[in-house]
PDB file of N, CA and C in Angstrom:
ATOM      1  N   UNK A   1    -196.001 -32.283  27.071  1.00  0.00           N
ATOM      2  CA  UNK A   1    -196.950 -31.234  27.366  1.00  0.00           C
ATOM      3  C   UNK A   1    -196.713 -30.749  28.799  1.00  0.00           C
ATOM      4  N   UNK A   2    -196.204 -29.509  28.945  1.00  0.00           N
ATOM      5  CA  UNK A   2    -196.356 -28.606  30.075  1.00  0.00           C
ATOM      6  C   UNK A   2    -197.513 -28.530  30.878  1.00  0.00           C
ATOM      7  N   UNK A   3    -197.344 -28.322  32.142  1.00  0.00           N
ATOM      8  CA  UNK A   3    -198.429 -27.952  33.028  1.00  0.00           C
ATOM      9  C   UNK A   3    -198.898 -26.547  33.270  1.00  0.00           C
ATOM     10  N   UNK A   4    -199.514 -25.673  33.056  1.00  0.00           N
ATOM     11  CA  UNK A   4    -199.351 -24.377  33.037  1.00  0.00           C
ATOM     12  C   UNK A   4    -199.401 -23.969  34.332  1.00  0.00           C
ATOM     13  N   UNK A   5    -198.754 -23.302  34.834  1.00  0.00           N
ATOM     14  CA  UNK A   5    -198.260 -22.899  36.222  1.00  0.00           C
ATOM     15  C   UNK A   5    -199.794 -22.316  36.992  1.00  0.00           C
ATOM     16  N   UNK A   6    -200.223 -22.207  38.111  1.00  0.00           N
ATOM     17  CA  UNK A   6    -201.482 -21.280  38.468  1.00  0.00           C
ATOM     18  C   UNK A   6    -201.156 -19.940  38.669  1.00  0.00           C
ATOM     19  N   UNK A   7    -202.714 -19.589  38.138  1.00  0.00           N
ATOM     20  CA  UNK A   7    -202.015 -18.310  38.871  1.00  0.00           C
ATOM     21  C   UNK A   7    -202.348 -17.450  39.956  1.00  0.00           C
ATOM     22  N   UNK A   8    -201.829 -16.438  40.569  1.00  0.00           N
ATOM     23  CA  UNK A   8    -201.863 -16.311  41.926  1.00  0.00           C
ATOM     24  C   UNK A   8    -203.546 -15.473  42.227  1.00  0.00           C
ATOM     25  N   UNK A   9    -203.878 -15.984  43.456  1.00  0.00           N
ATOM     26  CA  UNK A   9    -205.293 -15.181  44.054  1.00  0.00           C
ATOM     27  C   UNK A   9    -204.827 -14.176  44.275  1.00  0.00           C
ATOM     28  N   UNK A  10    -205.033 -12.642  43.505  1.00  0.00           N
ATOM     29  CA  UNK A  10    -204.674 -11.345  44.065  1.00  0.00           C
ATOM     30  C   UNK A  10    -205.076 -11.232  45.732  1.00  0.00           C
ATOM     31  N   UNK A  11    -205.927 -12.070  45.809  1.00  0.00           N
ATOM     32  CA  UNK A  11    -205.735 -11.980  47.646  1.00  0.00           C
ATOM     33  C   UNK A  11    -205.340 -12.775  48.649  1.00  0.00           C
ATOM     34  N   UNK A  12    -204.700 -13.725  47.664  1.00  0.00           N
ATOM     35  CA  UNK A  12    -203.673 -14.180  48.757  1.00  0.00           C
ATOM     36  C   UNK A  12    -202.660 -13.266  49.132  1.00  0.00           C
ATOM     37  N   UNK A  13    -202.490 -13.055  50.771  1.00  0.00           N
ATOM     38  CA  UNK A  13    -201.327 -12.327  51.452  1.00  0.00           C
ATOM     39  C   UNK A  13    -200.053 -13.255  51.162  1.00  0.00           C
ATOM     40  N   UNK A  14    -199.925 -14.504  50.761  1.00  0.00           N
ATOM     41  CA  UNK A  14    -198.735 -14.774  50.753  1.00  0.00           C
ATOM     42  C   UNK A  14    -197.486 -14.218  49.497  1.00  0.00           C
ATOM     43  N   UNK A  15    -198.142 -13.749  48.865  1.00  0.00           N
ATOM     44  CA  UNK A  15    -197.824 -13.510  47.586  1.00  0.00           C
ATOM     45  C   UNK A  15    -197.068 -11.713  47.722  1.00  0.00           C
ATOM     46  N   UNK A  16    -197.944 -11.434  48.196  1.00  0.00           N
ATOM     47  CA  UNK A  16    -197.807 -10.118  48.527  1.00  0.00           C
ATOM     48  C   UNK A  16    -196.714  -9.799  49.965  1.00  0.00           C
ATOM     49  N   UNK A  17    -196.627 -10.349  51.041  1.00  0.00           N
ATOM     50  CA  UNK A  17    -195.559 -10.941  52.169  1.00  0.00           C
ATOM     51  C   UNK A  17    -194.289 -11.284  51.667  1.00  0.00           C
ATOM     52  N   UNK A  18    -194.148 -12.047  50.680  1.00  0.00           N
ATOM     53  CA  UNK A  18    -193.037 -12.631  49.970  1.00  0.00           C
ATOM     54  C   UNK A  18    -192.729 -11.347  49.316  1.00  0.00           C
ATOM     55  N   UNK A  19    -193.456 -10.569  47.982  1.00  0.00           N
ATOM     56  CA  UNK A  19    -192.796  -9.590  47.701  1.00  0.00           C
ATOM     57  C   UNK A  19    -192.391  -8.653  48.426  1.00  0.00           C
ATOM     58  N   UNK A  20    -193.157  -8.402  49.723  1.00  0.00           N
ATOM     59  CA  UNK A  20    -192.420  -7.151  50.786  1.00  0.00           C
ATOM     60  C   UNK A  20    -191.087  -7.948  50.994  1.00  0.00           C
ATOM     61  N   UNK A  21    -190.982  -8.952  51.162  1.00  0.00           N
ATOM     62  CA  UNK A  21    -189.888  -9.901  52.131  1.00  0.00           C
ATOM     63  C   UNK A  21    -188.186  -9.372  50.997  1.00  0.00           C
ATOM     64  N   UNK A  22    -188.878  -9.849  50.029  1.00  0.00           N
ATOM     65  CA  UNK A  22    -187.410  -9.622  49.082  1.00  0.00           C
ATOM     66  C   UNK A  22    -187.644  -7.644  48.824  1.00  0.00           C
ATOM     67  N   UNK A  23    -188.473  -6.824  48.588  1.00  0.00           N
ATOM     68  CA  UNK A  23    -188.398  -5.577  48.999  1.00  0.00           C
ATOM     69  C   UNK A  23    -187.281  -5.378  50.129  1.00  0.00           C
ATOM     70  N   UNK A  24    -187.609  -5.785  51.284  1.00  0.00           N
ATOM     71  CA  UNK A  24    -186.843  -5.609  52.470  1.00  0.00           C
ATOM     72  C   UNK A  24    -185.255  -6.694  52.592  1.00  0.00           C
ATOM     73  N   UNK A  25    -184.994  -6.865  51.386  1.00  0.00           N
ATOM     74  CA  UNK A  25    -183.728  -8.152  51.320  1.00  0.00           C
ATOM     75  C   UNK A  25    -183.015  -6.756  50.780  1.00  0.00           C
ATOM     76  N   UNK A  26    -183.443  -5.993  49.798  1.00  0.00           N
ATOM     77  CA  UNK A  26    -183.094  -5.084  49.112  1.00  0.00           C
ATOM     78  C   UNK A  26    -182.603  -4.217  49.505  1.00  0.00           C
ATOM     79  N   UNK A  27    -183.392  -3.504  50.764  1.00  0.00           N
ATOM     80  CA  UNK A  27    -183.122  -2.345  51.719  1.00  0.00           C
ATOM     81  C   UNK A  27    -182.147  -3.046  52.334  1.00  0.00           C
ATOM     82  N   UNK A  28    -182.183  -4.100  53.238  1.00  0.00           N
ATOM     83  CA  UNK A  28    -181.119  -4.389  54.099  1.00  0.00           C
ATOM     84  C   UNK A  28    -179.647  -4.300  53.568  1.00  0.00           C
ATOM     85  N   UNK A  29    -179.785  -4.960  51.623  1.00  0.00           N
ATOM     86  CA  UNK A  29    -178.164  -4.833  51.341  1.00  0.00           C
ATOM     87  C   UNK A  29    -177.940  -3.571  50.944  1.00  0.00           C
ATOM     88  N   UNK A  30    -178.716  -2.595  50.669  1.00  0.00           N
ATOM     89  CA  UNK A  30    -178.558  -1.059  50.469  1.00  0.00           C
ATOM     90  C   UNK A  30    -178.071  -0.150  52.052  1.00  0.00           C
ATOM     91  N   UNK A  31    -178.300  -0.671  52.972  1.00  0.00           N
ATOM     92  CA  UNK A  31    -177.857  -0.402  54.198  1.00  0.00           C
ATOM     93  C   UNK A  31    -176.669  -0.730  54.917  1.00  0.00           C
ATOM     94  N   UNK A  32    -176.514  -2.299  54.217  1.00  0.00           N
ATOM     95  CA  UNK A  32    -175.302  -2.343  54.843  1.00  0.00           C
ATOM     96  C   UNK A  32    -173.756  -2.001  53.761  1.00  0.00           C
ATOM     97  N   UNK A  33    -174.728  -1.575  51.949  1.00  0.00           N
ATOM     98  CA  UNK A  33    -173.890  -1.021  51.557  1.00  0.00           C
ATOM     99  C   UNK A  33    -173.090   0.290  52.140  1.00  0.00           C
ATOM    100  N   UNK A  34    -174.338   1.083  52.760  1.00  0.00           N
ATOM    101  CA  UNK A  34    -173.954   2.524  53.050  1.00  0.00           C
ATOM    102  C   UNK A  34    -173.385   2.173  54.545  1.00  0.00           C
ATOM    103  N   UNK A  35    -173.580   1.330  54.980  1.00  0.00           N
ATOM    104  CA  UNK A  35    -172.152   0.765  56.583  1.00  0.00           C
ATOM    105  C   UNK A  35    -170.495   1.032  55.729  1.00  0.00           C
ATOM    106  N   UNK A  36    -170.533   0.090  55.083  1.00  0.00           N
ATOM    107  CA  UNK A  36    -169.348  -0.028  54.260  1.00  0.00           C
ATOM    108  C   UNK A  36    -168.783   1.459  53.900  1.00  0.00           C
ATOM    109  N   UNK A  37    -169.654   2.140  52.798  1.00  0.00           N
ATOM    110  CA  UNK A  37    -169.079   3.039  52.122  1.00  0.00           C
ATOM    111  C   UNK A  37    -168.802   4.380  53.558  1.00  0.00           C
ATOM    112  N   UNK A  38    -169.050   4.353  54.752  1.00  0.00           N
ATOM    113  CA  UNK A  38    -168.885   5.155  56.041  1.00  0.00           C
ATOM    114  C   UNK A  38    -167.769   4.397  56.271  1.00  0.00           C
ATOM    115  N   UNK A  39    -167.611   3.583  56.508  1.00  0.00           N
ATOM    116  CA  UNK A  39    -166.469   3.114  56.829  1.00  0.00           C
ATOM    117  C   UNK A  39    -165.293   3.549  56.063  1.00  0.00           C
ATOM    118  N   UNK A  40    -165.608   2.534  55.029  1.00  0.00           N
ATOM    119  CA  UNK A  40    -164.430   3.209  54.071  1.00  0.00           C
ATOM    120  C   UNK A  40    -163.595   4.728  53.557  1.00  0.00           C
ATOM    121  N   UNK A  41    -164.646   5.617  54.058  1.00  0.00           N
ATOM    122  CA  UNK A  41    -164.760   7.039  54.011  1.00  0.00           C
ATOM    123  C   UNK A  41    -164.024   7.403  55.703  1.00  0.00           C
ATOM    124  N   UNK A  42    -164.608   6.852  56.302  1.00  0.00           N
ATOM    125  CA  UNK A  42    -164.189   7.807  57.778  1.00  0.00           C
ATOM    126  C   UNK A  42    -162.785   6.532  58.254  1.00  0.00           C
ATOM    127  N   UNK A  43    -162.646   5.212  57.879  1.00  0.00           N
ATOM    128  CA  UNK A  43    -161.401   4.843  58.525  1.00  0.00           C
ATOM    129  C   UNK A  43    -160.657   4.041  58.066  1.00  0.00           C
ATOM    130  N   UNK A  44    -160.517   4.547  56.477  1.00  0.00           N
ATOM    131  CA  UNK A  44    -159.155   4.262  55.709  1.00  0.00           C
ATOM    132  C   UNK A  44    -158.632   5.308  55.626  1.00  0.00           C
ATOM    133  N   UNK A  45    -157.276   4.686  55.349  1.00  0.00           N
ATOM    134  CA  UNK A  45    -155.761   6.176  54.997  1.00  0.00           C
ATOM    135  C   UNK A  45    -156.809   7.176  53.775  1.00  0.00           C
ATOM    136  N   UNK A  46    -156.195   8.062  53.655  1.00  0.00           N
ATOM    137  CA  UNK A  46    -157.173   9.073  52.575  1.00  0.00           C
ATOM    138  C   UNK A  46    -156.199   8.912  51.792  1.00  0.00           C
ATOM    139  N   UNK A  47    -156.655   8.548  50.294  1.00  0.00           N
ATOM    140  CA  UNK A  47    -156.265   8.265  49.200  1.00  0.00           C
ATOM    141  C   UNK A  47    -157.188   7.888  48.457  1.00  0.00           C
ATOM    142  N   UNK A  48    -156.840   8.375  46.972  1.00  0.00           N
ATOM    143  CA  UNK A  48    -157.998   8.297  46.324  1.00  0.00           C
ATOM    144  C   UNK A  48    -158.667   6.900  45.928  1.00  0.00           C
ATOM    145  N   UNK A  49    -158.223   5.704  46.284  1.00  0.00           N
ATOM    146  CA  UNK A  49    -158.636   4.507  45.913  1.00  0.00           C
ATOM    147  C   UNK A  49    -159.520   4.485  47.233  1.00  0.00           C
ATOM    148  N   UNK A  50    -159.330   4.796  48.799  1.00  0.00           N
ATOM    149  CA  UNK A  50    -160.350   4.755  49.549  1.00  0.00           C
ATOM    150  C   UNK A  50    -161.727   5.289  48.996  1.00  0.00           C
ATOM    151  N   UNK A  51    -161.313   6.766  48.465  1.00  0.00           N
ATOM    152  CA  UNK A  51    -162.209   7.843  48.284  1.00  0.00           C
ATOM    153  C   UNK A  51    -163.469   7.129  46.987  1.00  0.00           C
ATOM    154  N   UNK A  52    -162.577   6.306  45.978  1.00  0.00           N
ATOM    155  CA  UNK A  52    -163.569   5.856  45.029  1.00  0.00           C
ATOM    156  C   UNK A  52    -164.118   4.838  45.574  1.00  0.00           C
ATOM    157  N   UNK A  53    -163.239   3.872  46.416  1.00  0.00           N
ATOM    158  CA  UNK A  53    -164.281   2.663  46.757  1.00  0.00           C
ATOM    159  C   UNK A  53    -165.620   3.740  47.838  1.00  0.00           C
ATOM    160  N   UNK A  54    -165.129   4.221  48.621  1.00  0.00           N
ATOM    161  CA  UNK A  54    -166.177   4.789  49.154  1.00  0.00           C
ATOM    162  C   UNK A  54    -167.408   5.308  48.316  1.00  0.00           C
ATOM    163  N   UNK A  55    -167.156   6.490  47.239  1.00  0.00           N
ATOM    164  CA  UNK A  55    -167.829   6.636  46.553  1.00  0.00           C
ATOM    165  C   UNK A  55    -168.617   5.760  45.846  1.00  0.00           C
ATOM    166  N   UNK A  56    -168.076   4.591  45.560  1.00  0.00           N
ATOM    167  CA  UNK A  56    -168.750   3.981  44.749  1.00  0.00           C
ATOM    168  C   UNK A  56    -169.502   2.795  45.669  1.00  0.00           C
ATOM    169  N   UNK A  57    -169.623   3.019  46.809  1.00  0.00           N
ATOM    170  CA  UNK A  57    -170.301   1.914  47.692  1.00  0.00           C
ATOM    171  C   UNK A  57    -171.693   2.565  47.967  1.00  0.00           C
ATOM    172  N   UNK A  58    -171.069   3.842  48.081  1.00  0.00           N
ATOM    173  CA  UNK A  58    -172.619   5.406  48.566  1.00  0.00           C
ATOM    174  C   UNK A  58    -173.424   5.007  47.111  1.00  0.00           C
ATOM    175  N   UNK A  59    -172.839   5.065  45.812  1.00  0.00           N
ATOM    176  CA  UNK A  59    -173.715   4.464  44.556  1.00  0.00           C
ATOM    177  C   UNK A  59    -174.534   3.511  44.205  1.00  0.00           C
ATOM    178  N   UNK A  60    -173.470   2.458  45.042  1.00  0.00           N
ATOM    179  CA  UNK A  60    -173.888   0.949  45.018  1.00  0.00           C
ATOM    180  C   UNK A  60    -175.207   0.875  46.130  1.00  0.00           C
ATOM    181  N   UNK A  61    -175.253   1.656  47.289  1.00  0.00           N
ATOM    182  CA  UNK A  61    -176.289   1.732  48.094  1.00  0.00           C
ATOM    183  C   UNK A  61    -177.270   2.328  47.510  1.00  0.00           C
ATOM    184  N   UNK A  62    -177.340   3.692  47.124  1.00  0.00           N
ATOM    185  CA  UNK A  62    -178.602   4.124  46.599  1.00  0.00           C
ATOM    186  C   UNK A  62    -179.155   3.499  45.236  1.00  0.00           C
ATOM    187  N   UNK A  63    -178.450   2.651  44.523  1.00  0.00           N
ATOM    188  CA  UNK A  63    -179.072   2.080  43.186  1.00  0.00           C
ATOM    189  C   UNK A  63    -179.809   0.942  44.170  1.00  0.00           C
ATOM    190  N   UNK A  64    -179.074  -0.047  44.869  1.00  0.00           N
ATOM    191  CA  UNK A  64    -179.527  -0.916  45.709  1.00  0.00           C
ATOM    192  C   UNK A  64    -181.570  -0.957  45.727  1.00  0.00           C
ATOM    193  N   UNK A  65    -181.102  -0.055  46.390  1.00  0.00           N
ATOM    194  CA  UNK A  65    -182.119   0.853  47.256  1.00  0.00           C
ATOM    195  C   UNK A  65    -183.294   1.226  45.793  1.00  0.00           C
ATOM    196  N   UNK A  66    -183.261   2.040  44.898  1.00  0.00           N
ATOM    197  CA  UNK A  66    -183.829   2.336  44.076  1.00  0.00           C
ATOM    198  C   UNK A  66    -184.140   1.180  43.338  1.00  0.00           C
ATOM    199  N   UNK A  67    -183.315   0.452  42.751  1.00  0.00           N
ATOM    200  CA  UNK A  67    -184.078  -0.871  42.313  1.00  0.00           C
ATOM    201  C   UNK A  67    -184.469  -1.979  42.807  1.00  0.00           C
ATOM    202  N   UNK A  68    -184.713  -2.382  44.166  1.00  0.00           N
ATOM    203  CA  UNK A  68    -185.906  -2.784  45.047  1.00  0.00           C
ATOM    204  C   UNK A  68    -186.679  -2.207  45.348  1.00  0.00           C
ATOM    205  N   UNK A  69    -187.082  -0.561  44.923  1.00  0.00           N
ATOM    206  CA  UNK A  69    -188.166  -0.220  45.177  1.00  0.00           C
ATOM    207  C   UNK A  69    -188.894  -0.647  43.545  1.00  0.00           C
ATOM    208  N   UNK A  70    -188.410  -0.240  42.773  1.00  0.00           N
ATOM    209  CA  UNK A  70    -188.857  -0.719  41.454  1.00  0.00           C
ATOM    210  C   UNK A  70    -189.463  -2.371  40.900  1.00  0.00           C
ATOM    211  N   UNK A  71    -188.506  -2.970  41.654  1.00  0.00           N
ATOM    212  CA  UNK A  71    -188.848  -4.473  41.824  1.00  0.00           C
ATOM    213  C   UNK A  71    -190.098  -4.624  42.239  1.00  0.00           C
ATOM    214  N   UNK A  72    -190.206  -4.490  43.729  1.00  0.00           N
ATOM    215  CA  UNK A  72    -191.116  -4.193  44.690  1.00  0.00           C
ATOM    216  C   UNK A  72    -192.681  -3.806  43.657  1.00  0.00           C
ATOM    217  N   UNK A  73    -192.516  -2.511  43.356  1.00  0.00           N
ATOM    218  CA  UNK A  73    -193.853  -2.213  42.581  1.00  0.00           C
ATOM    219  C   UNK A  73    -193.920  -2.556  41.041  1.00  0.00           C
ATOM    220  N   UNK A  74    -192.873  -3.107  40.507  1.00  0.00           N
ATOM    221  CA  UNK A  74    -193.396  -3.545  39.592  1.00  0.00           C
ATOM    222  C   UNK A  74    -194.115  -5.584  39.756  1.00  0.00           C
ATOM    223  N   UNK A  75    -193.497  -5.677  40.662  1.00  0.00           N
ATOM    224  CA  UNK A  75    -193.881  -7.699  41.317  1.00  0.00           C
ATOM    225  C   UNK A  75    -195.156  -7.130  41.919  1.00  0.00           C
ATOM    226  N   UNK A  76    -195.516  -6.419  43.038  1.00  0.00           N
ATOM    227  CA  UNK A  76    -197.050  -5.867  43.232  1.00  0.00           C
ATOM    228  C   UNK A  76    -198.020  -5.578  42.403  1.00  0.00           C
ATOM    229  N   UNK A  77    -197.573  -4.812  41.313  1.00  0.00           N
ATOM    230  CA  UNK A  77    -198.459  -4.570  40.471  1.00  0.00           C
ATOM    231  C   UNK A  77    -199.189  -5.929  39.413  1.00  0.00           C
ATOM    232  N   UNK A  78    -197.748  -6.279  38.893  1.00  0.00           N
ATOM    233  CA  UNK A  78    -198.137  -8.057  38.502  1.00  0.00           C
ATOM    234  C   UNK A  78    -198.965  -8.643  39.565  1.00  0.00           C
ATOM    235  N   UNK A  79    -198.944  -8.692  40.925  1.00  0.00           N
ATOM    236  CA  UNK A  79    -199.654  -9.729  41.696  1.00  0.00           C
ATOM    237  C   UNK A  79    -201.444  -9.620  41.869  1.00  0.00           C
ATOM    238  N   UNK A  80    -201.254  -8.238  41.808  1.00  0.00           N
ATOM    239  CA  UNK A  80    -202.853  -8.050  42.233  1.00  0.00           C
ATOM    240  C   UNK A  80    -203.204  -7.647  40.911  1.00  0.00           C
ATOM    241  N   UNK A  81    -203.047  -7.998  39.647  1.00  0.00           N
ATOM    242  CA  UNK A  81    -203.324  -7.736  38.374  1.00  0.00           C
ATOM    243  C   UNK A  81    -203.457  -9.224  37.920  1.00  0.00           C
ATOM    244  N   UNK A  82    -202.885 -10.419  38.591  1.00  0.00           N
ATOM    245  CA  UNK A  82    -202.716 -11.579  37.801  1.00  0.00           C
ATOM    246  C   UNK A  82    -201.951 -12.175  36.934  1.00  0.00           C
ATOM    247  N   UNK A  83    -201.374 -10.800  36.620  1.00  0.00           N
ATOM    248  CA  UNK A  83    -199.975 -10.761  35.537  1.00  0.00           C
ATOM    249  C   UNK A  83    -198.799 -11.928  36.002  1.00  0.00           C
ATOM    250  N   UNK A  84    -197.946 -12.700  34.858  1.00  0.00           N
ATOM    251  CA  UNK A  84    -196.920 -13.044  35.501  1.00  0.00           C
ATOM    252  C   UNK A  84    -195.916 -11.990  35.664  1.00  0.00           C
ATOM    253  N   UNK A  85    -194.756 -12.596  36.376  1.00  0.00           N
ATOM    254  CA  UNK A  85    -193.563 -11.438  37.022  1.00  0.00           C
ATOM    255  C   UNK A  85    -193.162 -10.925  36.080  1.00  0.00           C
ATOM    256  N   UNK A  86    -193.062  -9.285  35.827  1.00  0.00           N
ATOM    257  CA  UNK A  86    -191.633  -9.436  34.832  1.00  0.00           C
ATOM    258  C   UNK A  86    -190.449  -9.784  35.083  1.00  0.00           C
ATOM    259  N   UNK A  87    -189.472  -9.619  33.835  1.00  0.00           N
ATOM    260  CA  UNK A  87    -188.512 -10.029  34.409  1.00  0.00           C
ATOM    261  C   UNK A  87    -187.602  -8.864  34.558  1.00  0.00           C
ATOM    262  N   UNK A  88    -186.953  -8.863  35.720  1.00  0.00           N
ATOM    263  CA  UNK A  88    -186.132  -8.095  36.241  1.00  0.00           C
ATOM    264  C   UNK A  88    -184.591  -8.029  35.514  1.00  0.00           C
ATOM    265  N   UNK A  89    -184.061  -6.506  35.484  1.00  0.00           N
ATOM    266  CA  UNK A  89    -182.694  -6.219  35.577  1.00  0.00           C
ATOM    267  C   UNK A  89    -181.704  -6.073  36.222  1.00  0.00           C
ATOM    268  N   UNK A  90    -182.553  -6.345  37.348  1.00  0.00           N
ATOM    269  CA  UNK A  90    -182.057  -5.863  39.003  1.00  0.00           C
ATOM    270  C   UNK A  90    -181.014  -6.685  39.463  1.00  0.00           C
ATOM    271  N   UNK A  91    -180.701  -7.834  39.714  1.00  0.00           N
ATOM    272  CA  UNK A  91    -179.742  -9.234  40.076  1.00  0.00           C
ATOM    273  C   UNK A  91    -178.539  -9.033  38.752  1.00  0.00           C
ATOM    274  N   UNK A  92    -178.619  -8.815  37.556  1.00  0.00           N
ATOM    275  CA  UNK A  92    -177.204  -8.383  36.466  1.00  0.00           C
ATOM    276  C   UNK A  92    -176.861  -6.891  37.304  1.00  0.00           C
ATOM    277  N   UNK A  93    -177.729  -6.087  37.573  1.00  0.00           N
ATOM    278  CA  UNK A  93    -176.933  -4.641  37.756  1.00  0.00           C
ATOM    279  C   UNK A  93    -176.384  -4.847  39.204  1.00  0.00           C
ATOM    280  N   UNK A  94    -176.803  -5.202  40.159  1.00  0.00           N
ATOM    281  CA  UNK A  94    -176.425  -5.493  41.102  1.00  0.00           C
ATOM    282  C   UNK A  94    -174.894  -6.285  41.484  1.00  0.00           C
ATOM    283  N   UNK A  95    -174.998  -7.240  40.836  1.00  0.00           N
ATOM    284  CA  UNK A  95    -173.441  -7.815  40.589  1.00  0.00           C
ATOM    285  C   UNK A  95    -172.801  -7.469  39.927  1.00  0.00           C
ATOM    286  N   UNK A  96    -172.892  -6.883  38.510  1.00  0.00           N
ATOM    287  CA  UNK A  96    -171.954  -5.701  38.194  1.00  0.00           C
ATOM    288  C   UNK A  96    -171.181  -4.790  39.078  1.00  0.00           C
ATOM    289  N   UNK A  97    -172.209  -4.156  39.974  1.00  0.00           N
ATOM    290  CA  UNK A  97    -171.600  -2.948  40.898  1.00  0.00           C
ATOM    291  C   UNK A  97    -171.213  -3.749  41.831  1.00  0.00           C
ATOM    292  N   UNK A  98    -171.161  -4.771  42.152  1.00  0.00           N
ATOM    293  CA  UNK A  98    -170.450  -5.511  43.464  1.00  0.00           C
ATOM    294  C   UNK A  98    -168.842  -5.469  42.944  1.00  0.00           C
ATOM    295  N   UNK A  99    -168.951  -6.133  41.673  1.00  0.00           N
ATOM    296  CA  UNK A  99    -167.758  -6.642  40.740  1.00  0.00           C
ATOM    297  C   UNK A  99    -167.040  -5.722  40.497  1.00  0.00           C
ATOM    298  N   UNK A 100    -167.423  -4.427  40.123  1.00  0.00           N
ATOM    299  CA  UNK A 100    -166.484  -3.066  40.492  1.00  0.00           C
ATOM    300  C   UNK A 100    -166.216  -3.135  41.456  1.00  0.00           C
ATOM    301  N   UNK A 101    -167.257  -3.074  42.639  1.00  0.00           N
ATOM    302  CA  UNK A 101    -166.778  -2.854  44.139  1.00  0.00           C
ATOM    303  C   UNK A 101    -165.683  -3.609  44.479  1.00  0.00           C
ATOM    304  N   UNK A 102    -165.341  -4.942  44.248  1.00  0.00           N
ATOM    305  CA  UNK A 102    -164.162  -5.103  44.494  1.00  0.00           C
ATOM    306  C   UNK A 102    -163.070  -5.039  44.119  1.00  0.00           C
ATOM    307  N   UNK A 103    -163.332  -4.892  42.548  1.00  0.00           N
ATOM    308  CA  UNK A 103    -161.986  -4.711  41.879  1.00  0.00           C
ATOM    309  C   UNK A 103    -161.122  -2.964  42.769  1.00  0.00           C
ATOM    310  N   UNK A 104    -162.363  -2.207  43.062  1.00  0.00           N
ATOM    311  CA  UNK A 104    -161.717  -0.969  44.111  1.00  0.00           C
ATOM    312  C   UNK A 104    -161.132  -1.085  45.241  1.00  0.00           C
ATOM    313  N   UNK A 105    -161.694  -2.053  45.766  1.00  0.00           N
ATOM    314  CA  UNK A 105    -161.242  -2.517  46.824  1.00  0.00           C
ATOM    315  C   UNK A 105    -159.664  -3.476  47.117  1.00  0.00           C
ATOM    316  N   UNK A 106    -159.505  -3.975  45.401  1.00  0.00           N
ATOM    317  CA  UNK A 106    -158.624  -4.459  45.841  1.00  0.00           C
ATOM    318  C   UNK A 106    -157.361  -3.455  45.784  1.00  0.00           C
ATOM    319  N   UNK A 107    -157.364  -2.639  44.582  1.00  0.00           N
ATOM    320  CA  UNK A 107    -157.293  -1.460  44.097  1.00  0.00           C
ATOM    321  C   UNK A 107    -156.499  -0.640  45.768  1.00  0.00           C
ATOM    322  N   UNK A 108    -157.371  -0.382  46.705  1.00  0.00           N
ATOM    323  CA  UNK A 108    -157.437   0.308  47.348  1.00  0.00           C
ATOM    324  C   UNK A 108    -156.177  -0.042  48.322  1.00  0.00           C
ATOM    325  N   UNK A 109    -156.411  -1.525  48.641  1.00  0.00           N
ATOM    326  CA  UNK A 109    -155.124  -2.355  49.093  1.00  0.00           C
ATOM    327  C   UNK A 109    -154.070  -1.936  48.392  1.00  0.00           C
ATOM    328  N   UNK A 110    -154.440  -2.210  47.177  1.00  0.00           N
ATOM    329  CA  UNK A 110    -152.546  -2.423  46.262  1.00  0.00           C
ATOM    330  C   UNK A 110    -152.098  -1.047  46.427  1.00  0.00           C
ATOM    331  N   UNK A 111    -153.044   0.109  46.586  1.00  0.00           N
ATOM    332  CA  UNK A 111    -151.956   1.247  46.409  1.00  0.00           C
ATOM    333  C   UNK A 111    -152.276   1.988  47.853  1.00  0.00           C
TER     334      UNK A 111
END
């Protein structure tokens, strides 16, 4: 027999702190995606394997970005509702587009 987990005081701040915290884990790797994809754009040789990894880093940043905001309000909305978390798509899509990202990258090297 299981213990059934508690569940959270919609007013506990910790709950709500923690979800800003990974909100803002989100933004930070959406930021330093779009470091990368500037880089890759303004100081590699120009060729189109720069041009796609670039492109596809500017992608990889704004999805970033868009699905930690989604995270974000959909874990808020669960918290001060009582709801448990849903579960997220966000961590599979995310490493997907990393997993391209490098296969471009290596891509970008070889040619």
């Amino acid at each position: 027999m299981s213990v059934p987990e508690p569940r959270p005081d919609p007013t506990d701040p910790r709950y709500s702190l923690a979800n800003e915290r990974t909100f803002l884990a989100y933004e930070r790797t959406s930021v330093g995606l779009l470091v990368a994809a500037v880089g890759a754009l303004h100081l590699l040789r120009d060729s189109w394997a720069e041009y796609a990894l670039g492109a596809g880093l500017l992608v990889a940043a704004a999805l970033t970005s868009v699905v930690g905001w989604r995270r974000f309000q959909q874990a808020d909305a669960a918290i001060r509702e009582g709801r448990p978390l849903p579960q997220g798509s966000a961590v599979p899509i995310v490493v997907v587009v990393v997993l391209v990202l490098c296969v471009l990258a290596g891509l970008s090297v070889l040619v």
